[in-house]
C-alpha atoms as a PDB file:
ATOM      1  CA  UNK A   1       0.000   0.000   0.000  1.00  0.00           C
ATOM      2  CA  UNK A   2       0.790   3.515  -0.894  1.00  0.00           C
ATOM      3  CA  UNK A   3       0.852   6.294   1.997  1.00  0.00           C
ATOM      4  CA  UNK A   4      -2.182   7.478   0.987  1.00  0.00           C
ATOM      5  CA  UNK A   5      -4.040   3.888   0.557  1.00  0.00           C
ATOM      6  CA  UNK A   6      -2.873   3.748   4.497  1.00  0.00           C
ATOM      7  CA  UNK A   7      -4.214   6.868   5.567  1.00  0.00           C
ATOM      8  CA  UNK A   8      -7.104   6.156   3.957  1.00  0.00           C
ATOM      9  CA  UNK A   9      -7.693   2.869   5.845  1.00  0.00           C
ATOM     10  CA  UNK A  10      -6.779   4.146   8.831  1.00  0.00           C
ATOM     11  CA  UNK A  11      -8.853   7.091   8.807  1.00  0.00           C
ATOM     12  CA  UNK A  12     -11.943   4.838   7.862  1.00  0.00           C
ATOM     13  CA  UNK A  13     -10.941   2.680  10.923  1.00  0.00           C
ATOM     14  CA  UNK A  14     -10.890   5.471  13.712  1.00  0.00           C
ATOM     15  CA  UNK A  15     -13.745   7.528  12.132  1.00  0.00           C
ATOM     16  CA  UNK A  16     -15.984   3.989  12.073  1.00  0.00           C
ATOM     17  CA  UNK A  17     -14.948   3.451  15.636  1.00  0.00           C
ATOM     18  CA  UNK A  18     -16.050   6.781  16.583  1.00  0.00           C
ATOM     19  CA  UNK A  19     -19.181   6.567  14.984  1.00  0.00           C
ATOM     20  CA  UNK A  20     -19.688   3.325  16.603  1.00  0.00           C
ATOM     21  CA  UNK A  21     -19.395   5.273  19.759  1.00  0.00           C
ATOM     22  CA  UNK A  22     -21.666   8.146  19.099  1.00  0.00           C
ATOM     23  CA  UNK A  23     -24.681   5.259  18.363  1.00  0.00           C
ATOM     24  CA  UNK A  24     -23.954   3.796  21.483  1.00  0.00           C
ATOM     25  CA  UNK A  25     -23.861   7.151  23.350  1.00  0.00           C
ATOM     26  CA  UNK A  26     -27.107   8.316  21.589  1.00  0.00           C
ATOM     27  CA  UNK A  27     -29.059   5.117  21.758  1.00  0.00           C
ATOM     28  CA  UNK A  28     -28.110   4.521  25.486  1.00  0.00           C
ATOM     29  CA  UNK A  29     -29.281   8.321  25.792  1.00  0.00           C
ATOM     30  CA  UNK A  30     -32.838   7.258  24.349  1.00  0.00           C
ATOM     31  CA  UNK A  31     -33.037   4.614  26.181  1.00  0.00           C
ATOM     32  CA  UNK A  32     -32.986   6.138  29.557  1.00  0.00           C
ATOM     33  CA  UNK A  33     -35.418   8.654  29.059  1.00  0.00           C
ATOM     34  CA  UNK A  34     -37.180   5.981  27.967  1.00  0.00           C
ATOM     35  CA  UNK A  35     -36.689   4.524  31.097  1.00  0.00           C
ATOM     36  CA  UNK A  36     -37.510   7.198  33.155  1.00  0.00           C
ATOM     37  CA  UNK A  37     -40.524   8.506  32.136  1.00  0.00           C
ATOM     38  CA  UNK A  38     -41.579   4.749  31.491  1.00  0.00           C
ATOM     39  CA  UNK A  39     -41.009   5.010  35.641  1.00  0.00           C
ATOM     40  CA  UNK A  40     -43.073   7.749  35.870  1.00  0.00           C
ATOM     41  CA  UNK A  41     -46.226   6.303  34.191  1.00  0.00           C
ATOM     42  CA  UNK A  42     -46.003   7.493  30.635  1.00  0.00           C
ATOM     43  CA  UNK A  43     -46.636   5.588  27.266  1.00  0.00           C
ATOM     44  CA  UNK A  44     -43.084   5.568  25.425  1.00  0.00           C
ATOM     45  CA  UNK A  45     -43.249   4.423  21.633  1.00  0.00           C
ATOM     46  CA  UNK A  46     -39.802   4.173  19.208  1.00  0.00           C
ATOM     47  CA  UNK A  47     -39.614   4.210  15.665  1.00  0.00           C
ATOM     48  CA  UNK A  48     -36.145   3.319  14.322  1.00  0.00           C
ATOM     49  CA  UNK A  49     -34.644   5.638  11.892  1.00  0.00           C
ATOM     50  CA  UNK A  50     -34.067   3.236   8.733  1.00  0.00           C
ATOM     51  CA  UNK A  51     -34.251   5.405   6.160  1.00  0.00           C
ATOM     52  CA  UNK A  52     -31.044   7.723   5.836  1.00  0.00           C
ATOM     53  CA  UNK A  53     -27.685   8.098   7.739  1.00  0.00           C
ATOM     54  CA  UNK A  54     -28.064   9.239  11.140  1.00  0.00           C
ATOM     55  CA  UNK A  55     -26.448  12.606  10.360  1.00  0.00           C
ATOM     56  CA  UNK A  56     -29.445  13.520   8.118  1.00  0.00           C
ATOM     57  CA  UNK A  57     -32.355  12.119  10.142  1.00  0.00           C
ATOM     58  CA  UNK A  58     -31.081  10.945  13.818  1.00  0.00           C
ATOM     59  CA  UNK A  59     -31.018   7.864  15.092  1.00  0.00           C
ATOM     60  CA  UNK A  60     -34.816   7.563  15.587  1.00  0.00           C
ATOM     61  CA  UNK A  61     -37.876   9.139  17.036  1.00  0.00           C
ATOM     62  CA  UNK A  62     -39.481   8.705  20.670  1.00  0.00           C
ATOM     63  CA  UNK A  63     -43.235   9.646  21.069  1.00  0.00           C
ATOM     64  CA  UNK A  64     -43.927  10.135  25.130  1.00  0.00           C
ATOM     65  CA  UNK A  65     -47.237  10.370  26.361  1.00  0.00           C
ATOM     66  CA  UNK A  66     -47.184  12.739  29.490  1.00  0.00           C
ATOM     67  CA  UNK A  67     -49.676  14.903  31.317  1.00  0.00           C
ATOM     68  CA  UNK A  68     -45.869  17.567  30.361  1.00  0.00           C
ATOM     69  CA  UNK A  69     -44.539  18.810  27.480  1.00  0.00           C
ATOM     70  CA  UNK A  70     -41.188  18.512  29.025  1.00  0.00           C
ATOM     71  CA  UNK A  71     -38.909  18.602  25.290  1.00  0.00           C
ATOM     72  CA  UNK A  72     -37.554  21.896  26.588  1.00  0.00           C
ATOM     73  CA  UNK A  73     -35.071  20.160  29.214  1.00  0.00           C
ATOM     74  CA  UNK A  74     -33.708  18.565  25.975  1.00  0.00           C
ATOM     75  CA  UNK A  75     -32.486  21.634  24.423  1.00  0.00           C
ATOM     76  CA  UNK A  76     -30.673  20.737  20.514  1.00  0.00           C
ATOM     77  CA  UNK A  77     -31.780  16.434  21.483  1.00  0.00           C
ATOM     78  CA  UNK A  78     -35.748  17.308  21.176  1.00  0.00           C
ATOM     79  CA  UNK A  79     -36.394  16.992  17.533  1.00  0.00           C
ATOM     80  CA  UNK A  80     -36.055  13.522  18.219  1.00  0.00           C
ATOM     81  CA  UNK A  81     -38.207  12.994  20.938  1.00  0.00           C
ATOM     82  CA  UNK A  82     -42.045  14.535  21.236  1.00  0.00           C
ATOM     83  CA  UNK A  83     -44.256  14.734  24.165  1.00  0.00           C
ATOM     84  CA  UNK A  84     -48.109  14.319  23.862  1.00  0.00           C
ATOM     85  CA  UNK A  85     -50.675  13.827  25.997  1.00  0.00           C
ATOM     86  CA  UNK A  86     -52.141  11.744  23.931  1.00  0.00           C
ATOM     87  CA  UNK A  87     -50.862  10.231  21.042  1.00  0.00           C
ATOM     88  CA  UNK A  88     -53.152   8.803  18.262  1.00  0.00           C
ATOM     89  CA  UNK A  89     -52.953   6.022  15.987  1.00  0.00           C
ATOM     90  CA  UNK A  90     -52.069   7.797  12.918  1.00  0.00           C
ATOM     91  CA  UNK A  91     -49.313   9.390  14.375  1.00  0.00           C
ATOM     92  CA  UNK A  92     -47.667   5.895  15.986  1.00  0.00           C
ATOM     93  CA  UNK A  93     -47.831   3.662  12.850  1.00  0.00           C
ATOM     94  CA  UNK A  94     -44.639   2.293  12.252  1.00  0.00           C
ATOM     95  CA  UNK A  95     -43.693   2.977  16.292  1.00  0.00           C
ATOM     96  CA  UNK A  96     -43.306   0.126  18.622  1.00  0.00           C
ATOM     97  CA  UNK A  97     -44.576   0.382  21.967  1.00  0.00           C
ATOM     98  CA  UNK A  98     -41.868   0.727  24.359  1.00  0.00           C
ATOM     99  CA  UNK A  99     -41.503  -1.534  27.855  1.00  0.00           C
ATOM    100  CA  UNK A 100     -39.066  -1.801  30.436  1.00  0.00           C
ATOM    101  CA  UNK A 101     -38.622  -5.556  29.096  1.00  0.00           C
ATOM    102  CA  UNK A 102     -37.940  -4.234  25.519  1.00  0.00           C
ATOM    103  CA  UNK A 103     -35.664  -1.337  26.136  1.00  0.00           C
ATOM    104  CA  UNK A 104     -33.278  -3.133  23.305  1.00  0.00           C
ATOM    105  CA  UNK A 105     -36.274  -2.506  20.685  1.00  0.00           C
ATOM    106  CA  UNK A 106     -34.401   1.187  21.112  1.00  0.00           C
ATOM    107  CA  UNK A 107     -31.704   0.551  18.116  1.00  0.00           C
ATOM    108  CA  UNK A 108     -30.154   2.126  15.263  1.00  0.00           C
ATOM    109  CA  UNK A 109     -28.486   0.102  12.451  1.00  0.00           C
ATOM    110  CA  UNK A 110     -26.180   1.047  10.172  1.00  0.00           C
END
């Protein structure tokens, strides 16, 4: 290999580790507020993001039912999850339903 065949490879190798790491970081992210407002009482539905790189349209979507509109505390991270009090059918198809047992449903594949 030429010197710029190897930094190509190895740039490819640290940038797909660190995007590796970002997904984790994210999707452990989702999860817990997943968690805790599952704690608290509230629907939680997930739809995965399957449709373009994560750059372009996140890593997925969260729909929350809560008596709060709380996507302030989330400052830049809300555009990826919404707060209802109610969500409808219309709005949730393609979502799965969210449980404490099926926190892993939470996912983003590249």
């Amino acid at each position: 290999m030429n010197k710029i065949e190897n930094l190509i490879a190895k740039t490819k190798k640290e940038f797909d580790a660190k995007e590796n790491e970002a997904i984790k970081c994210y999707i452990s992210f989702l999860r817990e507020v997943s968690k805790h407002y599952l704690k608290l009482g509230a629907k939680v539905f997930f739809h995965e993001n399957k449709v373009v790189h994560y750059g372009e349209g996140g890593f997925g979507r969260l729909v929350i039912e809560h008596e709060k509109d709380e996507s302030d505390l989330f400052d830049d991270y809300h555009f990826q999850i919404k707060f209802l009090s109610k969500a409808h059918e219309t709005i949730l198809n393609g979502y799965i339903k969210i449980t404490l047992k099926n926190l892993t449903a939470i996912r983003y594949s590249l």
